[in-house]
C-alpha atoms as a PDB file:
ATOM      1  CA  UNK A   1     108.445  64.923  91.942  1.00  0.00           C
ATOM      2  CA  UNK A   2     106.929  67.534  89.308  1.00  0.00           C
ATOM      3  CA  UNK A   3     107.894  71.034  90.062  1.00  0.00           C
ATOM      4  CA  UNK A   4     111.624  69.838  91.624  1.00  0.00           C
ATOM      5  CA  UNK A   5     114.730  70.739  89.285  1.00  0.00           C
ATOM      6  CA  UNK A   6     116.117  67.562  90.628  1.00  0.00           C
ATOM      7  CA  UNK A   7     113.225  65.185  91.196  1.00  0.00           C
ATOM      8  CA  UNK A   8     113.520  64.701  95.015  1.00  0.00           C
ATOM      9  CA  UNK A   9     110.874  65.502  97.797  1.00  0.00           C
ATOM     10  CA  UNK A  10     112.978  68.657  98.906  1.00  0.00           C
ATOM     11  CA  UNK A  11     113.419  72.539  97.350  1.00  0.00           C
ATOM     12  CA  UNK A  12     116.330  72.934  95.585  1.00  0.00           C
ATOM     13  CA  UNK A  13     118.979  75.927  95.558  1.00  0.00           C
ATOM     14  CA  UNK A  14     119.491  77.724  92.204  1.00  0.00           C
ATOM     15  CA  UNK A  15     122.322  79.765  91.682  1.00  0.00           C
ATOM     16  CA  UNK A  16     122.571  81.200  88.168  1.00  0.00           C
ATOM     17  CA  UNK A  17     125.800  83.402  89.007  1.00  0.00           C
ATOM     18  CA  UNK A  18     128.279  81.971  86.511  1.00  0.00           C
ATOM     19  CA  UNK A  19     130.216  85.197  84.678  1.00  0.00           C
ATOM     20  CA  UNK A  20     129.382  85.629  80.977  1.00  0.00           C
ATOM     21  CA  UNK A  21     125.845  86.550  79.014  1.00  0.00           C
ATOM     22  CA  UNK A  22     123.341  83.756  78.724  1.00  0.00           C
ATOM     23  CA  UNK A  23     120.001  82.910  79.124  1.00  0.00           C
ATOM     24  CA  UNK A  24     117.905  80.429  81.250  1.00  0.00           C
ATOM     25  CA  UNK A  25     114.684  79.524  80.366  1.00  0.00           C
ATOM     26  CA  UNK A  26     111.497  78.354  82.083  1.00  0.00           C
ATOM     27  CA  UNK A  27     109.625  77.921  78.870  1.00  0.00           C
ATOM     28  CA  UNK A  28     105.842  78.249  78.283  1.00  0.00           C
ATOM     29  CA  UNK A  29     105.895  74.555  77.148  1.00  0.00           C
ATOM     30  CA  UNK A  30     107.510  73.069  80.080  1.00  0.00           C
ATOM     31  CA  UNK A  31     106.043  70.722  82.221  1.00  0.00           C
ATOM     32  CA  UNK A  32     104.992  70.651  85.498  1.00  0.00           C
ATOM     33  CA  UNK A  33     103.885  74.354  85.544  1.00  0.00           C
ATOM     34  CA  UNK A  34     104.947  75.361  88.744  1.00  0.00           C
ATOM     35  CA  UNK A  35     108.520  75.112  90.418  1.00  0.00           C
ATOM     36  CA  UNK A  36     109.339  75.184  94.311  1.00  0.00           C
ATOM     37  CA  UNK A  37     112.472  76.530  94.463  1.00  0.00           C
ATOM     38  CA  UNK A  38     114.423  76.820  98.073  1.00  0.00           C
ATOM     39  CA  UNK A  39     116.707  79.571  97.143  1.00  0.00           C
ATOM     40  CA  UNK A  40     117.319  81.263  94.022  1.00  0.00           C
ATOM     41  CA  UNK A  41     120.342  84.097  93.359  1.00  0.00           C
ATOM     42  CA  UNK A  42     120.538  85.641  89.821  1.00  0.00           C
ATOM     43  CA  UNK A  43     123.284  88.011  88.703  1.00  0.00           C
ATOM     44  CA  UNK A  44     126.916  87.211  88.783  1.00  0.00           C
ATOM     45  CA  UNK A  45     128.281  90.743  89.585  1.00  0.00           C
ATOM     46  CA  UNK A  46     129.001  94.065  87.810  1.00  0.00           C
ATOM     47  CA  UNK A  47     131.047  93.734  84.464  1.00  0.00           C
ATOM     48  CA  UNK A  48     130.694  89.833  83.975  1.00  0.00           C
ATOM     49  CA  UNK A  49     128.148  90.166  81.902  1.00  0.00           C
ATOM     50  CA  UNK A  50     124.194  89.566  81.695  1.00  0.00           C
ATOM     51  CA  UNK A  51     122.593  86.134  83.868  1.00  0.00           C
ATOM     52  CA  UNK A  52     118.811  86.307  82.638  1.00  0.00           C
ATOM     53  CA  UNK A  53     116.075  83.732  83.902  1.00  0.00           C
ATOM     54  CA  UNK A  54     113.265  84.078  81.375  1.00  0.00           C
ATOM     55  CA  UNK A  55     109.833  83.093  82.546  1.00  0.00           C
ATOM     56  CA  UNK A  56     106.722  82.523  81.011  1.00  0.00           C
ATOM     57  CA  UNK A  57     103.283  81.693  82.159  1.00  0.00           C
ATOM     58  CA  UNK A  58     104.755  79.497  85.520  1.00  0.00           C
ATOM     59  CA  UNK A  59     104.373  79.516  88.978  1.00  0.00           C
ATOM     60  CA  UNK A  60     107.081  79.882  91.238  1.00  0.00           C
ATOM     61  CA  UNK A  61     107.643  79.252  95.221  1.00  0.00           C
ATOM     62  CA  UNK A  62     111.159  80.774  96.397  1.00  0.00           C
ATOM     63  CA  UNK A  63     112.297  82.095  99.267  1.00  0.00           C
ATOM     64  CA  UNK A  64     114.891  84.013  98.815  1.00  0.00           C
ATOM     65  CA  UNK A  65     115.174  85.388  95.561  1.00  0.00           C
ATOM     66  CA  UNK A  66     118.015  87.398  95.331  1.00  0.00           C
ATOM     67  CA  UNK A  67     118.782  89.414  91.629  1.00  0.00           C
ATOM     68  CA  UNK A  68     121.877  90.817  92.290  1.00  0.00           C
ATOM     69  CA  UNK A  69     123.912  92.844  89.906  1.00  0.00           C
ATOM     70  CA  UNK A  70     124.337  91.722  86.305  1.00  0.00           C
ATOM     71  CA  UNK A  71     120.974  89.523  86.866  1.00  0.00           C
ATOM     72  CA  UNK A  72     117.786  90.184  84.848  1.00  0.00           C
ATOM     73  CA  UNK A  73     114.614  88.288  85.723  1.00  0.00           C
ATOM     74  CA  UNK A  74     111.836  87.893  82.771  1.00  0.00           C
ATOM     75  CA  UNK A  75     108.920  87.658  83.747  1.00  0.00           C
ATOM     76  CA  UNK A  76     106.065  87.078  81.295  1.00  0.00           C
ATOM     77  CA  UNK A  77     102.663  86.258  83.080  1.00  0.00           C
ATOM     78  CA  UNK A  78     103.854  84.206  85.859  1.00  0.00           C
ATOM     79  CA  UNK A  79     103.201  83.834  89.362  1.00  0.00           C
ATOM     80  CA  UNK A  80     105.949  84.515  92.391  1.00  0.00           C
ATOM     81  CA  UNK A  81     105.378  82.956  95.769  1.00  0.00           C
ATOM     82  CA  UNK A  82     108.452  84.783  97.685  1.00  0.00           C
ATOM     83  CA  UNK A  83     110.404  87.301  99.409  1.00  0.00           C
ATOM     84  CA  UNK A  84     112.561  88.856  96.262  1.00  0.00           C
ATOM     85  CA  UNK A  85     114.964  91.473  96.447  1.00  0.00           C
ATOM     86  CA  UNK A  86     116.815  93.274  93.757  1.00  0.00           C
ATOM     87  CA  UNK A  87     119.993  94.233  94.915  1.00  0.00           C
ATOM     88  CA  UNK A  88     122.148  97.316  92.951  1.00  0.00           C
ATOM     89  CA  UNK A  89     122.403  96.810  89.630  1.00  0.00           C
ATOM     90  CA  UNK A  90     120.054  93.297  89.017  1.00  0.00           C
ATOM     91  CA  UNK A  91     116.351  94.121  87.102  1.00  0.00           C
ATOM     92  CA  UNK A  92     113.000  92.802  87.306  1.00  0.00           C
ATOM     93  CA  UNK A  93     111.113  93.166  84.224  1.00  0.00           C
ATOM     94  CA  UNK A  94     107.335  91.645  84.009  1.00  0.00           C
ATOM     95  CA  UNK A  95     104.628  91.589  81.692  1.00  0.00           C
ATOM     96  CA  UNK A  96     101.588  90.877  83.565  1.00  0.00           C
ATOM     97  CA  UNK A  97     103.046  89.148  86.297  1.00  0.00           C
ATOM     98  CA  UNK A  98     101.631  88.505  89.568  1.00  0.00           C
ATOM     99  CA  UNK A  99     103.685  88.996  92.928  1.00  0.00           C
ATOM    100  CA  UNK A 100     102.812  87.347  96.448  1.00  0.00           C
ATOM    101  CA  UNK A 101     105.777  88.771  98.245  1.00  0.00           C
ATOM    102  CA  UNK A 102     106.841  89.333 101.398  1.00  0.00           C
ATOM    103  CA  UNK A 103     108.378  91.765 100.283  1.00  0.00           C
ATOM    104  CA  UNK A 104     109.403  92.539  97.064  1.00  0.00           C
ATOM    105  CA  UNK A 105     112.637  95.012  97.910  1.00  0.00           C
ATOM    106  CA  UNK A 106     113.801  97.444  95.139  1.00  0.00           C
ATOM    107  CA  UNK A 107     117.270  98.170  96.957  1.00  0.00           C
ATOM    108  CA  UNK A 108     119.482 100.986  96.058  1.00  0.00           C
ATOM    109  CA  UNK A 109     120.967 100.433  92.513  1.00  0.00           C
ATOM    110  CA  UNK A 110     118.067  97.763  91.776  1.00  0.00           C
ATOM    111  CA  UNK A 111     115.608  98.186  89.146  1.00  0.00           C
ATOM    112  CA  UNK A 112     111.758  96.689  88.361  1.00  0.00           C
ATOM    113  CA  UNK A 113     109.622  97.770  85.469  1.00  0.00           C
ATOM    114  CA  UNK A 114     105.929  96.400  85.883  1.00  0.00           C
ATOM    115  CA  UNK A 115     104.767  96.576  82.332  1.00  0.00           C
ATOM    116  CA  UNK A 116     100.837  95.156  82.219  1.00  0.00           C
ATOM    117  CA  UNK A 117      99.802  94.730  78.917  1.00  0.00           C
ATOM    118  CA  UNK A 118      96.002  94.403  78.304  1.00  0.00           C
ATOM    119  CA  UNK A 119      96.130  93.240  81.704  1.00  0.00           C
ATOM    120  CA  UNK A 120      98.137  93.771  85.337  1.00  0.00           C
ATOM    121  CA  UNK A 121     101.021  93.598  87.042  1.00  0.00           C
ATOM    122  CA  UNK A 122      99.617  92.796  90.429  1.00  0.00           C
ATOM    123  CA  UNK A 123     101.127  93.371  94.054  1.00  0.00           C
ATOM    124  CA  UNK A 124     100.417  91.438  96.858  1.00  0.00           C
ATOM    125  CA  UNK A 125     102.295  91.785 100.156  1.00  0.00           C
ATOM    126  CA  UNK A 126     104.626  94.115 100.678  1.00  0.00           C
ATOM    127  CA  UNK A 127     106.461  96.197  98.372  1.00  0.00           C
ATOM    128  CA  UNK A 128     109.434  98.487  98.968  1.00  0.00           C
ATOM    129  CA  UNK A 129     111.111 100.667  96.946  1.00  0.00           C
ATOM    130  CA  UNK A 130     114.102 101.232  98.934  1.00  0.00           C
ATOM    131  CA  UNK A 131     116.584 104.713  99.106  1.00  0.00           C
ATOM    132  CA  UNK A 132     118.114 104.862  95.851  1.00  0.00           C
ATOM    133  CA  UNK A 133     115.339 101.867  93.790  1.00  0.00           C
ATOM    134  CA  UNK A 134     113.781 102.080  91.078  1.00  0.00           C
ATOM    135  CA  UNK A 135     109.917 101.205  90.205  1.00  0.00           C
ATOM    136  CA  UNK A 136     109.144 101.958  86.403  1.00  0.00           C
ATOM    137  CA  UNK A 137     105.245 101.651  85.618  1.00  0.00           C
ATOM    138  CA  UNK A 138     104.570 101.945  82.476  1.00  0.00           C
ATOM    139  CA  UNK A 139     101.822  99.632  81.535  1.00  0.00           C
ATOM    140  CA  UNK A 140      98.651  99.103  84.506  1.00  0.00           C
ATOM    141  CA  UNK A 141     100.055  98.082  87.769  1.00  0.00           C
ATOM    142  CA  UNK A 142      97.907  97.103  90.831  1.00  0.00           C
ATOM    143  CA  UNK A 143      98.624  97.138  94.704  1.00  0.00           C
ATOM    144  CA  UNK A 144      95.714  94.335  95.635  1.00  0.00           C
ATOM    145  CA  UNK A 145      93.398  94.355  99.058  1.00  0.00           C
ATOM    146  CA  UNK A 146      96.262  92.725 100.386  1.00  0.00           C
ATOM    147  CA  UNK A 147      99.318  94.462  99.257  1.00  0.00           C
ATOM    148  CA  UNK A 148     100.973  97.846  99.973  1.00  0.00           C
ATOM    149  CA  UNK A 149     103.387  99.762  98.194  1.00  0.00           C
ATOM    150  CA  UNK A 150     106.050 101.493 100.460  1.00  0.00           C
ATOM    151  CA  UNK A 151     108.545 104.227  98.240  1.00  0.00           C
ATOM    152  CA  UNK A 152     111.189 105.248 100.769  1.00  0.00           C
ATOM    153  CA  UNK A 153     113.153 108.808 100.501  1.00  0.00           C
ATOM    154  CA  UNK A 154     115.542 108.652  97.725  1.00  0.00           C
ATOM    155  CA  UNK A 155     113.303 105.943  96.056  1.00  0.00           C
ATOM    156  CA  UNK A 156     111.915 106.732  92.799  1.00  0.00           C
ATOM    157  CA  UNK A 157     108.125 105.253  91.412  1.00  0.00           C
ATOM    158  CA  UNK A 158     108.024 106.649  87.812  1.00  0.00           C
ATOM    159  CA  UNK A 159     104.886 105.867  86.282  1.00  0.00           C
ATOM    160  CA  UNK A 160     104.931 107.505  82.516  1.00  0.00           C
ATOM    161  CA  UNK A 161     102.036 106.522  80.593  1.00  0.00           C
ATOM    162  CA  UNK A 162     101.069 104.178  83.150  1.00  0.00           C
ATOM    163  CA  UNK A 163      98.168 103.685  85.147  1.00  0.00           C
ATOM    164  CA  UNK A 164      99.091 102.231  88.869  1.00  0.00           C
ATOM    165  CA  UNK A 165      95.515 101.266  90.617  1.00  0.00           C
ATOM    166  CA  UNK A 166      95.541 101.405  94.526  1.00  0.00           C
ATOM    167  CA  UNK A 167      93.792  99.123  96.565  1.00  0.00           C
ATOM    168  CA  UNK A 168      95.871  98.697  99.689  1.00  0.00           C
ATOM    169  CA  UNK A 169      98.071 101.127 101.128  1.00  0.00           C
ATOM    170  CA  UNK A 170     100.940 103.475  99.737  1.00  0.00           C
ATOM    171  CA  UNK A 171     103.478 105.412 101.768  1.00  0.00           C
ATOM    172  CA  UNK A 172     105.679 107.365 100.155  1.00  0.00           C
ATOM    173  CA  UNK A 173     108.547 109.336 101.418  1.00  0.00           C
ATOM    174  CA  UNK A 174     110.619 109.344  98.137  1.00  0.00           C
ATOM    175  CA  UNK A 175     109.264 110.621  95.081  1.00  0.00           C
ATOM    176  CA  UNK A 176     106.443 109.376  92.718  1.00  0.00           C
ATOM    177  CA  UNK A 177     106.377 110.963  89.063  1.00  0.00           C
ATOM    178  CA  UNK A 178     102.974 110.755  86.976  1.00  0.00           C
ATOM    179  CA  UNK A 179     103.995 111.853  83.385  1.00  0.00           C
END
């Protein structure tokens, strides 16, 4: 079945937690273009290196994504369908990617920058910046109709040089720096 790492009917796990520094790559000329993915964990732990999952220009349905420390996801122009968290010490970096999460958790530790470039990183659903997370803006960033952005106390929203457009809600209890 297109889309299915392992060409059954059902979602697979993905666990891309081996120790070392690698890479693994959706690539933009990979076929089908979108991947349903039961469960996906990225990041093998502090000090065993760097696990990154590059992505370009795909569509992706998981639920969980987990990017736990020593995990970097990639994201260029791509779609998520999925509740994603990034635990203390993983990253989320995207250029111009799109998010239908519920949520997207920044936890304590974890680290996104939304970078769009001649276009936006877009939010829908809910996103947290937890106590202690990290949201770096510093391309255009959008919070769609349907989307809120939530920066808890002790979170941190740093948008320098960035432009971050509001069309649903933001509640912030944390801090928000426009430089």
């Amino acid at each position: 079945m297109p889309g299915q790492l392992n060409g059954s009917a059902s979602p697979d796990d993905v666990l891309i937690t081996n120790a070392g520094t690698y890479t693994v790559v959706l690539d933009l000329g990979s076929s089908p273009n979108y991947w349903d993915i039961r469960t996906l964990a990225l990041g093998a732990g502090n000090g065993t290196g760097v696990q990154t999952l590059a992505v370009t220009n795909k569509i992706l349905y998981v639920d969980p994504m987990t990017i736990n420390a020593g995990g970097v996801l990639a994201d260029q122009g791509s779609s998520f369908h999925a509740a994603i968290t990034v635990a203390d010490g993983g990253r989320l970096n995207s250029v111009n990617g799109t998010y239908f999460v519920n949520p997207l958790t920044i936890a304590n530790g974890g680290e996104m920058a939304a970078n769009g470039n001649y276009a936006y990183v877009i939010f829908h659903g809910n996103t947290l910046v937890d106590n202690g997370g990290l949201l770096t803006i510093p391309g255009d960033a959008q919070v769609a109709h349907d989307g809120s952005l939530t920066v808890l106390g002790g979170g941190l929203a740093s948008i320098p040089n960035g432009r971050l457009f509001l069309y649903g809600p933001m509640t912030n209890s944390g801090t928000v720096n426009l430089t």
